[in-house]
Protein backbone atom coordinates (compact mmCIF):
# COMPACT_ATOMS: atom_id res chain seq x y z
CA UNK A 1 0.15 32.59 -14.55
CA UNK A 2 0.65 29.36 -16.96
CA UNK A 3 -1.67 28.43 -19.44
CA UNK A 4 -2.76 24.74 -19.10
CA UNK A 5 -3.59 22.14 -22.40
CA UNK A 6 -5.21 18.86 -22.34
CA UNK A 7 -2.65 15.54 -22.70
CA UNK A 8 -3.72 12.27 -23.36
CA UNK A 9 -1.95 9.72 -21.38
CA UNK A 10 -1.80 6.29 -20.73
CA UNK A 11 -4.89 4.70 -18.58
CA UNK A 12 -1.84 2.81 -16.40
CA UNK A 13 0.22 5.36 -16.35
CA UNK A 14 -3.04 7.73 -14.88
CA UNK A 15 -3.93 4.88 -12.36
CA UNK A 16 -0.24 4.76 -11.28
CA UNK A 17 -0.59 9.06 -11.09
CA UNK A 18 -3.21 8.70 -8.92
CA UNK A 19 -1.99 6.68 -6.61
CA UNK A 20 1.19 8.10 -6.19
CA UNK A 21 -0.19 11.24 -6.05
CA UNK A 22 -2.76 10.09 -3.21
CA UNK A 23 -0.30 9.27 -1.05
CA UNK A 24 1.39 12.96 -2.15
CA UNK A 25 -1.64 14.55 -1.59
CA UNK A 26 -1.85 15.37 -5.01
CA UNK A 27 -4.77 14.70 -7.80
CA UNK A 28 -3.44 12.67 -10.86
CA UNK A 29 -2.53 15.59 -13.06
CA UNK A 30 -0.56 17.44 -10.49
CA UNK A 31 1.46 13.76 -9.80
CA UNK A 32 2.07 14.32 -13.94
CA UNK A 33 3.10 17.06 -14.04
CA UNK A 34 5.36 16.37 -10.83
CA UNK A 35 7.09 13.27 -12.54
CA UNK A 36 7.43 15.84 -15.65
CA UNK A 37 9.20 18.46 -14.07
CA UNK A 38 11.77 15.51 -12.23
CA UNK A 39 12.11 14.34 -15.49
CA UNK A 40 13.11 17.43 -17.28
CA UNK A 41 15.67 18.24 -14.42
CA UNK A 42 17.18 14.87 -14.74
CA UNK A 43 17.30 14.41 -18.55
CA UNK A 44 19.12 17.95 -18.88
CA UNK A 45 21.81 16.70 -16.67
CA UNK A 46 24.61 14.46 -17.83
CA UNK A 47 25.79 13.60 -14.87
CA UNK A 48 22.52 12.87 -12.64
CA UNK A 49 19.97 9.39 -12.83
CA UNK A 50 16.86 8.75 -11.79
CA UNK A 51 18.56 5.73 -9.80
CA UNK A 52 20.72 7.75 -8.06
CA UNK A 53 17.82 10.34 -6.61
CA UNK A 54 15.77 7.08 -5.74
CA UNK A 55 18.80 6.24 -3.98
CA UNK A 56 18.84 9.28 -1.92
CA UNK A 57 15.26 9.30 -1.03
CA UNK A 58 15.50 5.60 0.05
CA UNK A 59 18.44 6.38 1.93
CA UNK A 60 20.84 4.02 0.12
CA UNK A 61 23.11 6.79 -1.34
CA UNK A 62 24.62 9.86 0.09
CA UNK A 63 22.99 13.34 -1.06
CA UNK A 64 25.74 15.09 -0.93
CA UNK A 65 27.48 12.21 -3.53
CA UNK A 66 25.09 13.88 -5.91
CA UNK A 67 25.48 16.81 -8.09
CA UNK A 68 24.44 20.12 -7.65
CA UNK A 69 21.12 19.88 -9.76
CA UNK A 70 20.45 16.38 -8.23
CA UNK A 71 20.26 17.91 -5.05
CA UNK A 72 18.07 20.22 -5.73
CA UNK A 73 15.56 17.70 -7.39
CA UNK A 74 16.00 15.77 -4.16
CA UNK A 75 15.63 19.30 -1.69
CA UNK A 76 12.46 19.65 -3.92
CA UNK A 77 10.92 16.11 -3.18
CA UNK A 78 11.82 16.14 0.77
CA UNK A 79 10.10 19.42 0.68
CA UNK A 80 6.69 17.99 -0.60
CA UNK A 81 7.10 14.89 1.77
CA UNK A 82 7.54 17.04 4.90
CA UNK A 83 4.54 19.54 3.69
CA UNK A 84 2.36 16.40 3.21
CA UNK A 85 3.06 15.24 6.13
CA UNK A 86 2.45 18.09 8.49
CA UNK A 87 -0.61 19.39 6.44
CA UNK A 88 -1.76 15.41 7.52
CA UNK A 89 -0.87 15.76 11.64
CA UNK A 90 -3.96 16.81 13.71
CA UNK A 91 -1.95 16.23 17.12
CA UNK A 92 -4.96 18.18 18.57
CA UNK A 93 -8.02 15.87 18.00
CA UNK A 94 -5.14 12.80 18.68
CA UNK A 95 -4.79 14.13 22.01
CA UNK A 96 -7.94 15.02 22.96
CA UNK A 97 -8.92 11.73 21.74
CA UNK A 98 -6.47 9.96 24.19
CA UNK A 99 -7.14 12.80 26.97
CA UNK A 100 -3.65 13.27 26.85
CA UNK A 101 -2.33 16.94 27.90
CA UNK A 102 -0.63 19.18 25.98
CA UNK A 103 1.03 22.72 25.44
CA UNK A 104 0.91 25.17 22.39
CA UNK A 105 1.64 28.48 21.59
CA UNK A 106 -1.42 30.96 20.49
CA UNK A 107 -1.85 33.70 18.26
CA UNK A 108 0.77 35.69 20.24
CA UNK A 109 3.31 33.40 20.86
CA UNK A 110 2.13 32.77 24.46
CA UNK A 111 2.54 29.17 25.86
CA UNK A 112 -1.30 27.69 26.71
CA UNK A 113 -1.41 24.22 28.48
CA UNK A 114 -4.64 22.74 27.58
CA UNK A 115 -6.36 19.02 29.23
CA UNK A 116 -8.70 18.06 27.48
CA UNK A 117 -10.38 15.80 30.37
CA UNK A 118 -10.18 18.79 32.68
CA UNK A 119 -11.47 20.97 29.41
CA UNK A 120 -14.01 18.61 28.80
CA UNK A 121 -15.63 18.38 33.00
CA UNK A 122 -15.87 22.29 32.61
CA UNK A 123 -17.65 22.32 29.43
């Protein structure tokens, strides 16, 4: 396991951390060390920019116009989006909320329909 040290940064560039990494789900020194390692990955390639990922991610430049290590840095960020995201659904309470039906599979794979306003008149 790594070793951490203490790093003094920039009160603007910590405000801008934590917000960035809010919306990540992650605390201001994880965001850091986030923009650290995309910055390594991009400054030891000679053929990739910071531009051209953003590009990507917005959707304004092909990924597969990238190069190899590019589109890894890019496979990388997609993956933290999408794992951020789904660690952020809770499709159960929405439904219940809405008494809105639904179907899932439980602990064995087996398909359970649950209503939560039929759930709720038995409880």
């Amino acid at each position: 396991m790594g070793t951490t040290s203490s790093l003094r940064i920039d009160d603007d560039l910590f405000a801008a951390a934590k917000l960035a990494g809010t919306v990540a789900s992650r605390s201001a020194a994880q965001q850091v060390a986030h923009w650290a390692l995309l910055g390594r990955e991009i400054e030891s390639s000679h053929h990739l920019s910071a531009r051209d990922i953003s590009d990507v991610l917005a959707g304004r430049q092909s990924y597969d116009a990238l190069p190899v290590r590019g589109q890894a840095v890019v496979r990388a960020e997609w993956s933290e989006r999408i794992e951020s995201l789904t660690e952020s659904l809770d499709f159960e309470s929405e439904f219940a909320a809405e008494g809105r039906p639904y179907v899932e599979a439980d602990e064995d794979g087996n398909v359970k329909h649950v209503n939560p306003e039929s759930d709720h008149l038995r409880q």
